[in-house]
Protein backbone atom coordinates (compact mmCIF):
# COMPACT_ATOMS: atom_id res chain seq x y z
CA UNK A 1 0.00 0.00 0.00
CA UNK A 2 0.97 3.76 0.03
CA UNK A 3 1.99 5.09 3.00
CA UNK A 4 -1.17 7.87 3.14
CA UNK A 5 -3.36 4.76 3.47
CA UNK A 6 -1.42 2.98 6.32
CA UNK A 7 -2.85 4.59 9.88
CA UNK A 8 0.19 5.17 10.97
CA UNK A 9 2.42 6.32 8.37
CA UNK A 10 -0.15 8.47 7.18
CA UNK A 11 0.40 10.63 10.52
CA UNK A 12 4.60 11.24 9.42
CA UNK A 13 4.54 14.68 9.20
CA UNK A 14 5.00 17.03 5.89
CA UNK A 15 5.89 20.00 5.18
CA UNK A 16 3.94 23.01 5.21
CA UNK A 17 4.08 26.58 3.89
CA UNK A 18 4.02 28.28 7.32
CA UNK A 19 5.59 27.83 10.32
CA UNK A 20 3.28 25.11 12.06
CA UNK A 21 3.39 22.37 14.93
CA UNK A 22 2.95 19.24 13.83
CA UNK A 23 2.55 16.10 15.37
CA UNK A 24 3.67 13.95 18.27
CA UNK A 25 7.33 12.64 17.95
CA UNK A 26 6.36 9.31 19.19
CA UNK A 27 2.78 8.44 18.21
CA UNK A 28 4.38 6.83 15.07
CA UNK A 29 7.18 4.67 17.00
CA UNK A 30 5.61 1.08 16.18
CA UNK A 31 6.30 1.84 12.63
CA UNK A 32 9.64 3.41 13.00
CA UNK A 33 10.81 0.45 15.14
CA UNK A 34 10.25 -3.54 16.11
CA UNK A 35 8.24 -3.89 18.75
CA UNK A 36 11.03 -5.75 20.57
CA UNK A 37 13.57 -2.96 20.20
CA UNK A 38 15.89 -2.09 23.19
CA UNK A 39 14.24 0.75 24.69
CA UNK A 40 16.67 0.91 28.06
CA UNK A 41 19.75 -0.25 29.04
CA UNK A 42 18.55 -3.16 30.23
CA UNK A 43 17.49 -4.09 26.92
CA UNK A 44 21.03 -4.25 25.43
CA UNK A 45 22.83 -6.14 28.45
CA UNK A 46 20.57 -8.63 29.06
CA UNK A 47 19.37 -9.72 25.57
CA UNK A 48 22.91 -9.46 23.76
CA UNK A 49 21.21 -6.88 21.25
CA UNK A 50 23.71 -4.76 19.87
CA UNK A 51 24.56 -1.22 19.87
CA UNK A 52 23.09 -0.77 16.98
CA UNK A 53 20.19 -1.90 14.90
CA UNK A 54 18.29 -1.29 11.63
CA UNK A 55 14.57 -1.20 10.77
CA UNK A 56 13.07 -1.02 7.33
CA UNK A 57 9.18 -0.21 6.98
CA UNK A 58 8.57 -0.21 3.07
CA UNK A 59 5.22 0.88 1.51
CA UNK A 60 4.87 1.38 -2.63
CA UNK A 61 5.62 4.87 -2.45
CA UNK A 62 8.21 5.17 0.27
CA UNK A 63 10.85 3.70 2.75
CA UNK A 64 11.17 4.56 5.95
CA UNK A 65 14.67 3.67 7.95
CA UNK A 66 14.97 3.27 11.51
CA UNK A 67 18.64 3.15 13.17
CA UNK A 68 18.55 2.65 17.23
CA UNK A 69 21.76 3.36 19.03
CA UNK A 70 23.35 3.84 22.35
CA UNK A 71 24.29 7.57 22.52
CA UNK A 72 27.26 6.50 24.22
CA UNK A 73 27.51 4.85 20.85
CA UNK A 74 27.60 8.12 18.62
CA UNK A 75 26.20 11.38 18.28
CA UNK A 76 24.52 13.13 15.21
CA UNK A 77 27.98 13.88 13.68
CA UNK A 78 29.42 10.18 14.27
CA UNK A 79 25.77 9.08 12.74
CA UNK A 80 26.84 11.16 9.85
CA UNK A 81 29.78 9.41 9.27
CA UNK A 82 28.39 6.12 9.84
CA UNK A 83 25.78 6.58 7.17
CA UNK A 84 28.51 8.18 4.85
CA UNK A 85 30.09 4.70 4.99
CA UNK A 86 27.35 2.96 4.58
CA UNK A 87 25.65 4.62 1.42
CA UNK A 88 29.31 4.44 0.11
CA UNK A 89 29.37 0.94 -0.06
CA UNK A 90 26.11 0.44 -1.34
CA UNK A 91 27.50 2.94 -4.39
CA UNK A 92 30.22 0.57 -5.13
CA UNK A 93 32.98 2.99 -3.86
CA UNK A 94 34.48 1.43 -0.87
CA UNK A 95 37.76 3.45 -1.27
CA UNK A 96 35.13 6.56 0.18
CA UNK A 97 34.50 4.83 3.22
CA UNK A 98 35.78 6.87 5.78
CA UNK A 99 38.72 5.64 7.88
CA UNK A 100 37.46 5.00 11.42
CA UNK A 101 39.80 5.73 14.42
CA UNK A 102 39.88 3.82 16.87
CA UNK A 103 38.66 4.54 20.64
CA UNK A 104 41.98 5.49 21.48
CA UNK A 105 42.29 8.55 19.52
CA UNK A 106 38.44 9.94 20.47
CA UNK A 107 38.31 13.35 21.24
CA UNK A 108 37.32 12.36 24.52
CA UNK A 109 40.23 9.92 25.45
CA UNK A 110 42.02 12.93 24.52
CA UNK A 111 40.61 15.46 26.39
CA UNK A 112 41.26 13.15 29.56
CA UNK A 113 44.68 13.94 30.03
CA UNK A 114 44.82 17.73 28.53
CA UNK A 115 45.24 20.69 30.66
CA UNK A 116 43.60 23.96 29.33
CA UNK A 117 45.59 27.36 29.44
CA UNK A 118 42.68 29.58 30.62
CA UNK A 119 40.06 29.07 33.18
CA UNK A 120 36.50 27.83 31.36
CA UNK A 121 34.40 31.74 30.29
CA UNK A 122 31.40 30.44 33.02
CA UNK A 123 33.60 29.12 35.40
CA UNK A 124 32.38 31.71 38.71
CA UNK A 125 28.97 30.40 37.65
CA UNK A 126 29.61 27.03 38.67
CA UNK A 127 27.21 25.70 41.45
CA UNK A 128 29.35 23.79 44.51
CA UNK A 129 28.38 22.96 48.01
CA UNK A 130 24.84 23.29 49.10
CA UNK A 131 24.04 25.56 46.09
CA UNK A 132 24.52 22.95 44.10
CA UNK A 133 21.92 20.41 46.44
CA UNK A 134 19.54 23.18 46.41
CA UNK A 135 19.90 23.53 42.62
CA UNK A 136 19.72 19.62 42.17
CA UNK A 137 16.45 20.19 44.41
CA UNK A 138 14.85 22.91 42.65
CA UNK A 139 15.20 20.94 39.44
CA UNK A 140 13.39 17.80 40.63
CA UNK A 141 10.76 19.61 42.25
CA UNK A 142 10.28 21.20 38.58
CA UNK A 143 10.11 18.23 36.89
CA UNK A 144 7.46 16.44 38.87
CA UNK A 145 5.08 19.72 39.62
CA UNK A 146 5.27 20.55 35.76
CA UNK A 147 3.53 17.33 34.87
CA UNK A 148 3.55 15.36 31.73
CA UNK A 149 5.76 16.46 28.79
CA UNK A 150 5.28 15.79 25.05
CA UNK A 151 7.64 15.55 22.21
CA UNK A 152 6.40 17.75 18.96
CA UNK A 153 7.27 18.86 15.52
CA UNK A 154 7.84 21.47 13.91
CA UNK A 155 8.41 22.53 10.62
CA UNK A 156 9.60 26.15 9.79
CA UNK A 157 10.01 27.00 6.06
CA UNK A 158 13.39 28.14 5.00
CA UNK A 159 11.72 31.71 3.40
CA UNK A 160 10.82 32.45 6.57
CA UNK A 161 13.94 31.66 8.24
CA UNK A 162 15.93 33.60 5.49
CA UNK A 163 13.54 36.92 6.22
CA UNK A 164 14.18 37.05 10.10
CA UNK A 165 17.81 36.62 9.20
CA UNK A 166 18.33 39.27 6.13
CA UNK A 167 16.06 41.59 9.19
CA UNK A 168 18.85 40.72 11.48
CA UNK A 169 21.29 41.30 10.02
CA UNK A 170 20.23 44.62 8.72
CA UNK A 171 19.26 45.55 12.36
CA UNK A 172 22.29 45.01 13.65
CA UNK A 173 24.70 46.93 11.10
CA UNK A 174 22.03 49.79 12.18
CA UNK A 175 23.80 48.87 15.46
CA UNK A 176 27.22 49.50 14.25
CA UNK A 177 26.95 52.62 12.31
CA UNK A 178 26.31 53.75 8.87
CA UNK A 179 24.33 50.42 6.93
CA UNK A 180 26.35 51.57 3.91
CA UNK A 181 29.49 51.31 4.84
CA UNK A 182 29.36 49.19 8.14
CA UNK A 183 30.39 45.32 7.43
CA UNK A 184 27.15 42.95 7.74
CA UNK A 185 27.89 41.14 11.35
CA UNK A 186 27.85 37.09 10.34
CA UNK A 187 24.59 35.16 11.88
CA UNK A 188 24.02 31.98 10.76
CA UNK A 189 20.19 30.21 10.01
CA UNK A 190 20.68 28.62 12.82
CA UNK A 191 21.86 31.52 15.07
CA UNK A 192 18.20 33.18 14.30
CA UNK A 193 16.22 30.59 14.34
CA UNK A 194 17.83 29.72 17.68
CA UNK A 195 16.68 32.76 18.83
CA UNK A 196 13.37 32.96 17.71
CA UNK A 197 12.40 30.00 18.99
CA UNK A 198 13.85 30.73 22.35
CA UNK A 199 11.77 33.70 22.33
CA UNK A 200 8.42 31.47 21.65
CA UNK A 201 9.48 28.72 24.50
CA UNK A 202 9.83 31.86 27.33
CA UNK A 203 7.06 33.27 26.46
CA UNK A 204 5.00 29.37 26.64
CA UNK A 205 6.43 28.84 29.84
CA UNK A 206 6.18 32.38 31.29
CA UNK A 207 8.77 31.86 34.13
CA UNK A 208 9.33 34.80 36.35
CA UNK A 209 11.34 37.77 34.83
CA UNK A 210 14.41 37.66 37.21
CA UNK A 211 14.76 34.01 36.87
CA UNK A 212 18.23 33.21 35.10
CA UNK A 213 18.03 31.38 31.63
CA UNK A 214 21.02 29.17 30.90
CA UNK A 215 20.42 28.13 27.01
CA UNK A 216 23.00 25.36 25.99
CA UNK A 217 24.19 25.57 22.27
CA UNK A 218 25.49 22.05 21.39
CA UNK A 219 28.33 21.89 19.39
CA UNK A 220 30.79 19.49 18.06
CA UNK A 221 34.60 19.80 18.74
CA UNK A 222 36.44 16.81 16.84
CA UNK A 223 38.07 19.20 15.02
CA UNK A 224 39.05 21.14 18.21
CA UNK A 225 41.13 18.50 19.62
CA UNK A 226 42.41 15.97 17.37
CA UNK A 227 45.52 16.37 15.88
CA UNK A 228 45.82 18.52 12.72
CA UNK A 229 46.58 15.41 10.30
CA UNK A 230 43.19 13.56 11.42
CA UNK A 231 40.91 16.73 12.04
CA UNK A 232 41.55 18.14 7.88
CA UNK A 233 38.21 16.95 6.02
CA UNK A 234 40.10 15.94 2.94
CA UNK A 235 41.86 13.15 5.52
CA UNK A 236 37.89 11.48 5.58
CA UNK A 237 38.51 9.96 9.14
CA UNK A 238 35.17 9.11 11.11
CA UNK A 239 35.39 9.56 14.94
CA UNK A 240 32.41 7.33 15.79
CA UNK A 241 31.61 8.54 19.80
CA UNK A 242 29.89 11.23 21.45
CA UNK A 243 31.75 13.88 21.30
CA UNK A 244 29.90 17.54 21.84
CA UNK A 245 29.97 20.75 24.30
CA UNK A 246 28.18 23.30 25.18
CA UNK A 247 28.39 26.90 24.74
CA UNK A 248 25.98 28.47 27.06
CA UNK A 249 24.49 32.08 27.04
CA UNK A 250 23.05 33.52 30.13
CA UNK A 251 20.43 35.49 30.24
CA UNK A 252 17.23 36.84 32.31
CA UNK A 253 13.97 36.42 31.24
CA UNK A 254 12.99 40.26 31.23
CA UNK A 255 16.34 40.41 28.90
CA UNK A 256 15.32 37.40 26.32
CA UNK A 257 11.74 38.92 25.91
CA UNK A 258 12.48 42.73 25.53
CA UNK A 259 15.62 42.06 22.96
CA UNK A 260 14.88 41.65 19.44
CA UNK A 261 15.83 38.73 17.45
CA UNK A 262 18.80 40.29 16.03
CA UNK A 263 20.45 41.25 19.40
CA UNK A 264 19.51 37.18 20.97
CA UNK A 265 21.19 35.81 17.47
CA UNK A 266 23.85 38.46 17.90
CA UNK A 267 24.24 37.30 21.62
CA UNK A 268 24.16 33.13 20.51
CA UNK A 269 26.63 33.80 17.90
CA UNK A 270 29.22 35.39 20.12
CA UNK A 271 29.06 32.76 22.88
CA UNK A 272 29.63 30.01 20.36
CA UNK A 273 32.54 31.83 18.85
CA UNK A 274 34.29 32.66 22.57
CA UNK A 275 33.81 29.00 23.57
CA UNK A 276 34.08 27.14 21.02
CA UNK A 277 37.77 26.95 20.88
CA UNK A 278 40.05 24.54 21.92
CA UNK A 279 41.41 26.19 25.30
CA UNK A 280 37.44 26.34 26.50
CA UNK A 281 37.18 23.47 25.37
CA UNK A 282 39.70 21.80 27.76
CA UNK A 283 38.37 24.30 30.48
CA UNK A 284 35.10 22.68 30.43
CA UNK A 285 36.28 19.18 30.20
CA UNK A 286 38.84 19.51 33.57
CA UNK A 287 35.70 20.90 35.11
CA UNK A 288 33.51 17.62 33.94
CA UNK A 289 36.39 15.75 35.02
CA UNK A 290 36.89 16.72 38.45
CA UNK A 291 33.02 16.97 39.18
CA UNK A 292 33.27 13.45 37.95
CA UNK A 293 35.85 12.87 40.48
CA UNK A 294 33.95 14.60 43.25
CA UNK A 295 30.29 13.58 43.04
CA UNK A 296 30.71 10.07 41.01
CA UNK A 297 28.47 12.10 38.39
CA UNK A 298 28.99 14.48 35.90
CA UNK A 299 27.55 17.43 38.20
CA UNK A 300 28.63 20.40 36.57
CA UNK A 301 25.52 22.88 36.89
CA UNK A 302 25.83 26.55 36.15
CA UNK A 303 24.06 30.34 37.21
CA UNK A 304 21.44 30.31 39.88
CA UNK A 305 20.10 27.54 42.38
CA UNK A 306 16.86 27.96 40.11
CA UNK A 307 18.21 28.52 36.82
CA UNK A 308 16.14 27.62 33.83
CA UNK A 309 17.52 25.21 31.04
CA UNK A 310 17.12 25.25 27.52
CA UNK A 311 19.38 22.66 25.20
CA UNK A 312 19.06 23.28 21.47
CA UNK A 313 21.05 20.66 19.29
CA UNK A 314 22.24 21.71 15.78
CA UNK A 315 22.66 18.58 13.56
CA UNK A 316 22.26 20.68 10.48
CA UNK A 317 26.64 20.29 10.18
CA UNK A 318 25.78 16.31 9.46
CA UNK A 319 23.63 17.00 6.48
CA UNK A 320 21.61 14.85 7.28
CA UNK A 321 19.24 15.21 5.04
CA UNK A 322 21.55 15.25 2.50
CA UNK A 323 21.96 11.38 2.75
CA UNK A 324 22.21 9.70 -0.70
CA UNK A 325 20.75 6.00 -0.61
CA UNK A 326 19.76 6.33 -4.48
CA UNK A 327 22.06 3.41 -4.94
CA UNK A 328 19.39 1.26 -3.20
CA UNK A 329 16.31 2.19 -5.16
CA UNK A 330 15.05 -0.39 -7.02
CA UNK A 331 11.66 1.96 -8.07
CA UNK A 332 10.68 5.70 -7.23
CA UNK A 333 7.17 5.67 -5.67
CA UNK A 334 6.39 9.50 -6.67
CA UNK A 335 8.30 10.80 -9.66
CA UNK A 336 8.46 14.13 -10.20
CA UNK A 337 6.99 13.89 -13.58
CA UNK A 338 3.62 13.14 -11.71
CA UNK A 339 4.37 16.87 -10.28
CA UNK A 340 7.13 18.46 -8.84
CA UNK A 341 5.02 19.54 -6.17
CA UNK A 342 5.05 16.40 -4.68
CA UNK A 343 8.87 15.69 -4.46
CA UNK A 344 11.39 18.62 -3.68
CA UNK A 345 13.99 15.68 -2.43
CA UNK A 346 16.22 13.80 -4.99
CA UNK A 347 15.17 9.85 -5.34
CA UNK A 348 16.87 8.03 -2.80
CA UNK A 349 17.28 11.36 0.02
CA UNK A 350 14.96 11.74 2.99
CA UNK A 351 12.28 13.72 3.07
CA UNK A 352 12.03 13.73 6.85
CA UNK A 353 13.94 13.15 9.52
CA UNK A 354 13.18 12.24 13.07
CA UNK A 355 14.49 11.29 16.59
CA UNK A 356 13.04 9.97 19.66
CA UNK A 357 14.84 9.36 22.41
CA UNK A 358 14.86 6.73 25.10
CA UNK A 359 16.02 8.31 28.62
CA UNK A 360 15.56 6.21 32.20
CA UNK A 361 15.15 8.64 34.87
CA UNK A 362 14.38 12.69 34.85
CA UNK A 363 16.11 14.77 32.11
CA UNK A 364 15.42 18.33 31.40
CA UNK A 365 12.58 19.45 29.29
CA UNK A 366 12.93 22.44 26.77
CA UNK A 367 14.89 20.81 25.22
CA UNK A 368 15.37 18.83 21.55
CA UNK A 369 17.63 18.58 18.05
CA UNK A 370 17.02 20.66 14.95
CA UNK A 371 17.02 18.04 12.14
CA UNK A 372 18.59 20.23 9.83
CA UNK A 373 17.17 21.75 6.61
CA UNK A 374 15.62 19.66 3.43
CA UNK A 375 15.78 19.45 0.27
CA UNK A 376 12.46 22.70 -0.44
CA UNK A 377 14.01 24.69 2.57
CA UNK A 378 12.41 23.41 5.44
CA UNK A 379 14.05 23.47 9.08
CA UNK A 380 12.83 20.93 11.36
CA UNK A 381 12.73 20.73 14.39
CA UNK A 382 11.48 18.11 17.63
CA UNK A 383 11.10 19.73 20.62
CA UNK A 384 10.02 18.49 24.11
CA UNK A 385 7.85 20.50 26.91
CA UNK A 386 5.38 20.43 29.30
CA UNK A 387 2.10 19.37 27.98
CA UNK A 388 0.68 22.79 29.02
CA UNK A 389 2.89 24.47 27.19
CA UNK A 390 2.11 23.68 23.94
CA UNK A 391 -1.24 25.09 23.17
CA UNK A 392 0.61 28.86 24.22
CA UNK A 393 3.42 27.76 21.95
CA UNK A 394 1.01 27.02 19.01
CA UNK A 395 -1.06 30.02 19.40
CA UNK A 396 2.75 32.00 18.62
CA UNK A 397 3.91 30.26 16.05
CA UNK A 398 0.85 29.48 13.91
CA UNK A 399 0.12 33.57 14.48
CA UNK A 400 3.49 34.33 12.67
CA UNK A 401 1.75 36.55 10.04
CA UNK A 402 3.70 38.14 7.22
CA UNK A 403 7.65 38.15 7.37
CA UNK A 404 7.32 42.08 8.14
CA UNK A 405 6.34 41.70 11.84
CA UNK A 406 9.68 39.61 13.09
C-alpha cells in the first residue's frame, strides 16, 4: 500500500508553507521500530542486542529507515559518518569509506589527560556545596510539579527563516553605524532561528522575569582536539563517539523577551565563537572531570540555584538530510513527472527526519535537536515541553503573520 493509506504512516509529518506544529514525535514509533527494540539499558545487556540496529518499513511509495543506538555509541555527527560509509558501499565505492579511528584517539580519550591554558568563560557560575543540592532540588521539584511532557514537531520553512535573518542582520549593522558602509555582522540560520524559537518557548512557559536562563548551544569539537593530520576533512577519518559541548548564554527572562531577534542571534553567535575553541574546550572538560571525580556524576551545573535550562542541538553540520541511498532504489514511488510539487527531495534522500529518544530517569525538558534543513528549505525541528505548554506555543507560532512583523 501507500503510505497515506497505512494509519500510521499516514500521521509522518509534511511540510507546510508556514511555520506550524505538527505532530507527536512518538505516536508513530511502532512503525519506525520492532516492537522488541531495546528501549533501556537493560534491553542491550541482558538480551545481547547490539549497539546498533536497523529497521526497514517499506510501503509502494516510500521507505522509511529506523537506526537505534546507544548515545554512548555516537552522536549526530558520528551518525553522519556512519551513514557516509554505509551509502558508500552500497555505491560501489568502498575506497570513500571513511577511515574509522579507533577509541583510542576519540576526542574524549584525549581530552582526559589535557590541561587547558585559561580558566572555562562560566567558570564563577559554577554551582558547589549546598548551592549545588539546592539547585539539584529545585530541578526535581520542577520536573514532577510541571507534569507530563510531550515531544512535537515542527516545521519552519526556509523563506521564513531567510527573512528574520536578512532583518537581522540589517538591524544590527544599524547597530554598528552607517548600513552603507558598516560590514554585515555574520549570523548563521541557525543563530536566528535559535533565537526565535527561544523567544516562543519563554514566552510558553512564562517563568518569572528575574529568573536566570542558561540556554546550551550544542556543538561538536572533533576538530578542536584531534591532531591537525586527522581533524583536515580531505583526511575522511570518522570519529564514531559522542563527542559535543556546550556553549551556554546567560540570560534573564525580562532580557530574552524585551531584545529583538537580532540582538539574541547576535548574543548566541558570540558565545559560540568565545567558547568554542580549543582552550574552552579543555576548560570545560577539567571541570567535567573533576566533578566526575567529586560527586561520582557528571555534576557540573551553572548560574542560579533555580536557573532555567534550555538545550538546542544543531545537527544541520551532518547533512543529514543530504543522505544519498539512491544506490538502493530499485523503483521511485512519486516521480516528479507526476508533479514536482510532490517531491522537492532527490530519489533516494529523505524527506524527513526524526528522533526519539529513550532516557531512564528525569532529564530536562525544553529541550530537543534541529534536524537540519531539506531538500524545499524546510528546518525541522522536535522539541520536548510540558504538555501545558504547547497550546501557548502554538497560538505563537501558527500567528506568525507576514515576514514584516519579526
Amino acid at each position: 500500500m501507500e503510505a497515506a493509506e497505512h494509519p500510521l504512516a499516514s500521521k509522518v509529518p509534511t511540510a507546510t508553507d508556514t511555520p506550524r506544529v505538527l505532530g507527536l514525535a512518538g505516536e508513530v514509533i511502532p512503525l519506525y521500530r520492532h516492537a522488541q527494540a531495546p528501549q533501556c539499558l537493560d534491553d542491550f545487556i541482558y538480551t545481547d542486542r547490539p549497539q546498533l540496529t536497523i529497521h526497514v518499513a517499506s510501503f509502494t511509495d516510500t521507505t522509511i529507515l529506523t537506526i537505534t543506538f546507544l548515545h554512548t555509541l555516537m552522536d549526530g555527527m558520528g551518525m553522519s559518518s556512519f551513514f557516509a560509509a554505509w551509502t558508500a558501499v552500497l555505491r560501489g565505492q568502498e575506497d570513500q569509506v571513511p577511515t574509522f579511528l579507533g577509541l583510542d584517539t576519540t576526542p574524549m580519550q584525549t581530552l582526559s589527560s589535557t590541561t587547558s591554558t585559561e580558566p572555562f568563560l562560566h567558570q564563577g557560575l559554577l554551582l558547589k556545596g549546598i548551592h549545588l543540592i539546592i539547585g539539584t532540588m529545585c530541578f526535581l521539584w520542577e520536573y514532577f510539579w510541571q507534569g507530563p511532557e510531550e515531544q512535537r514537531i515542527l516545521c519552519i520553512p526556509g523563506a521564513f527563516v531567510d527573512g528574520m535573518r536578512i532583518q537581522a542582520i540589517e538591524e544590527l549593522k544599524t547597530t554598528i553605524g552607517d548600513a552603507a558602509s558598516s560590514q554585515a555582522p555574520f549570523l548563521s540560520e541557525s543563530d536566528v532561528l535559535l533565537a526565535w524559537w527561544t523567544k516562543v518557548a519563554i514566552k510558553a512557559l512564562s517563568p518569572a522575569p528575574d529568573r536566570l536562563l542558561a540556554l546550551m548551544n550544542i556543538f561538536d569539537f572533533r576538530s578542536l582536539v584531534l591532531p591537525p593530520e586527522l581533524a583536515e576533512p580531505s583526511k575522511n577519518v570518522a570519529v564514531i563517539g559522542n563527542a559535543t559541548f556546550q556553549a551556554y548564554t546567560f540570560l534573564r527572562v525580562r532580557e530574552i523577551l524585551a531584545m529583538p531577534i537580532s540582538q539574541l542571534a547576535a548574543q548566541i553567535r558570540h558565545s559560540l565563537v568565545q567558547q568554542r575553541t580549543k582552550p574552552q574546550v579543555e576548560a570545560l572538560a577539567a571541570l567535567i572531570r573533576a566533578a566526575t571525580e567529586a560527586n561520582g556524576v557528571d555534576a557540573t551545573l551553572f548560574g542560579d540555584y533555580n536557573t532555567l535550562l534550555m538545550a538546542w542541538s544543531n545537527w544541520h553540520k551532518g547533512r543529514l538530510f543530504e543522505i544519498d541511498f539512491s544506490a538502493a532504489v530499485t523503483s521511485i514511488g512519486a516521480s516528479t513527472a507526476e508533479g514536482e510539487w510532490r517531491r522537492t527531495n532527490s530519489v533516494g534522500r529523505p524527506s524527513y527526519i526524526a528522533v526519539n529518544g529513550s532516557v531512564s530517569g528525569p532529564m530536562p525538558t525544553n529541550i530537543g535537536p534541529m534536524m537540519g534543513k531539506d531538500a524545499a528549505g524546510n528546518w525541522w525541528l522536535t522539541w520536548t515541553l510540558p504538555r501545558w505548554a504547547w497550546p501557548a506555543v502554538e497560538e505563537q507560532v501558527h500567528g506568525v503573520g507576514e515576514m514584516e512583523t519579526f
